[in-house]
C-alpha atoms as a PDB file:
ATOM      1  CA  UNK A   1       6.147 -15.293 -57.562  1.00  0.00           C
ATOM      2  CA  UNK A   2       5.987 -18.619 -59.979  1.00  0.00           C
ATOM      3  CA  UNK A   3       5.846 -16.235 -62.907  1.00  0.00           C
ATOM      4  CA  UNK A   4       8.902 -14.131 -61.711  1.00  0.00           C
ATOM      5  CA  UNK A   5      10.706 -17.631 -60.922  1.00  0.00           C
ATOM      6  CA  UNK A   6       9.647 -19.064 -64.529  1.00  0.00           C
ATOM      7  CA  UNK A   7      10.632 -15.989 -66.026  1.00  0.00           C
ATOM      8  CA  UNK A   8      14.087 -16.109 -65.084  1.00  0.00           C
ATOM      9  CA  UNK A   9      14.728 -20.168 -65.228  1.00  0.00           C
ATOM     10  CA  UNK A  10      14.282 -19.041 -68.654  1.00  0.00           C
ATOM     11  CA  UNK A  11      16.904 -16.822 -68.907  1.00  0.00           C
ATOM     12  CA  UNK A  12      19.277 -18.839 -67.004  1.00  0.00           C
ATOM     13  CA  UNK A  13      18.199 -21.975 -69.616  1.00  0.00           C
ATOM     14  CA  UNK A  14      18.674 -19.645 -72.584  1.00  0.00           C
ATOM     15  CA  UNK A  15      22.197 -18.548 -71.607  1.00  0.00           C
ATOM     16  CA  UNK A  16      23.103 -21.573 -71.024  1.00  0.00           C
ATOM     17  CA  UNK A  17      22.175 -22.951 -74.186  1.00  0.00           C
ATOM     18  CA  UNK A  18      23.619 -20.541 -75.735  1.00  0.00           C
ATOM     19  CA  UNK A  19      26.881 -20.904 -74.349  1.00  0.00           C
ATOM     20  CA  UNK A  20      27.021 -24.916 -74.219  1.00  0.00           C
ATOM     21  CA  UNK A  21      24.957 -25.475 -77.497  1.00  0.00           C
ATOM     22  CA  UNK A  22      22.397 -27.686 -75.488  1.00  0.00           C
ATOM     23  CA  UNK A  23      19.722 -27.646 -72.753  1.00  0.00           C
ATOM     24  CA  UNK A  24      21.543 -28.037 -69.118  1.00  0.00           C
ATOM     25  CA  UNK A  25      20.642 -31.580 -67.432  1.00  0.00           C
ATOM     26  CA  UNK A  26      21.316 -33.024 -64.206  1.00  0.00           C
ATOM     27  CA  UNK A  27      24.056 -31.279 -61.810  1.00  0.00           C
ATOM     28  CA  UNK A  28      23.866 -28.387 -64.381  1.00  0.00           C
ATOM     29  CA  UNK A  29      20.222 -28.057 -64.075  1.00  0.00           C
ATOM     30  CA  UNK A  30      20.530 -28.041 -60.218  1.00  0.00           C
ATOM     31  CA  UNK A  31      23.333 -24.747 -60.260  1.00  0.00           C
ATOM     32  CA  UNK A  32      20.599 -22.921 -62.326  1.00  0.00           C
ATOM     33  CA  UNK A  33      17.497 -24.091 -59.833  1.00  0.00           C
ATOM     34  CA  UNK A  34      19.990 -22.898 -56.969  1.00  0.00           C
ATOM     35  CA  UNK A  35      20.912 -19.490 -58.556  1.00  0.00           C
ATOM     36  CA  UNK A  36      17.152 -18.707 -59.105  1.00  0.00           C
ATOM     37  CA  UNK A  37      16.300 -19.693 -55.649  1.00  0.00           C
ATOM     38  CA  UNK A  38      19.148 -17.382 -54.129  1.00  0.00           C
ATOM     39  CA  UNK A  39      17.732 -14.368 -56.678  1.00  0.00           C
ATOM     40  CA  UNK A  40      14.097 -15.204 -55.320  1.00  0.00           C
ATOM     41  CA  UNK A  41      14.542 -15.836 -51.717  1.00  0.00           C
ATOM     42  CA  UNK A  42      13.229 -19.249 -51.742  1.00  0.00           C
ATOM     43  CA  UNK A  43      14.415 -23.081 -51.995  1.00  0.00           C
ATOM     44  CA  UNK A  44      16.131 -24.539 -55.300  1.00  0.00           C
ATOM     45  CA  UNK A  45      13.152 -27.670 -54.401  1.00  0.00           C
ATOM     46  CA  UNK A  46      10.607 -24.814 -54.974  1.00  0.00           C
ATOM     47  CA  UNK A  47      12.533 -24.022 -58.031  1.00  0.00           C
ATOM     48  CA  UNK A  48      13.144 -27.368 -59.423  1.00  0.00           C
ATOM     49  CA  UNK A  49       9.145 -27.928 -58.699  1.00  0.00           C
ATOM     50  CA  UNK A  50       8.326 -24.574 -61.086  1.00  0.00           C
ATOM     51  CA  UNK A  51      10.829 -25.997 -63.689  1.00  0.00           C
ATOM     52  CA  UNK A  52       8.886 -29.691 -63.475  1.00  0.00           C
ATOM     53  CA  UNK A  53       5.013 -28.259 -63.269  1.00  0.00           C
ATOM     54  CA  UNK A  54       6.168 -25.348 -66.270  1.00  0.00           C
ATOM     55  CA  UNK A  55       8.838 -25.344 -68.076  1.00  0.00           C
ATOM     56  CA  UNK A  56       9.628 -29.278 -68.835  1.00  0.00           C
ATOM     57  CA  UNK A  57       7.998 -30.010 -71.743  1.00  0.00           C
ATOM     58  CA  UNK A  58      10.919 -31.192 -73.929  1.00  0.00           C
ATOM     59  CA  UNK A  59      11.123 -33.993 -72.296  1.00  0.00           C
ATOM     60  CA  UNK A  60       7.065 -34.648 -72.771  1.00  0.00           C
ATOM     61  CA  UNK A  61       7.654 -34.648 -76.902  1.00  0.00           C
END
């Protein structure tokens, strides 16, 4: 399930970079968490954990 969850906060990061020119942040970053938790049956907190744990390390460099 994480993998499937990773795999498309990915996506949803990708297009929107792609159609803002930069990463999404706060209440943006919260829309995507909530539209990958509807798609996956689970809560955007799970989400937002996966996203934290995974997929955060921009903000680490």
């Amino acid at each position: 399930m994480t993998d499937r969850i990773k795999s498309s906060l990915l996506d949803c990061i990708q297009a929107y970079a792609r159609a803002h020119g930069s990463l999404p942040e706060g209440g943006d970053m919260d829309a995507i968490c909530e539209t990958v938790a509807a798609t996956h049956s689970t809560s955007s907190s799970e989400v937002r954990k996966v996203y934290d744990r995974d997929l955060r390390v921009w903000d680490a460099v």
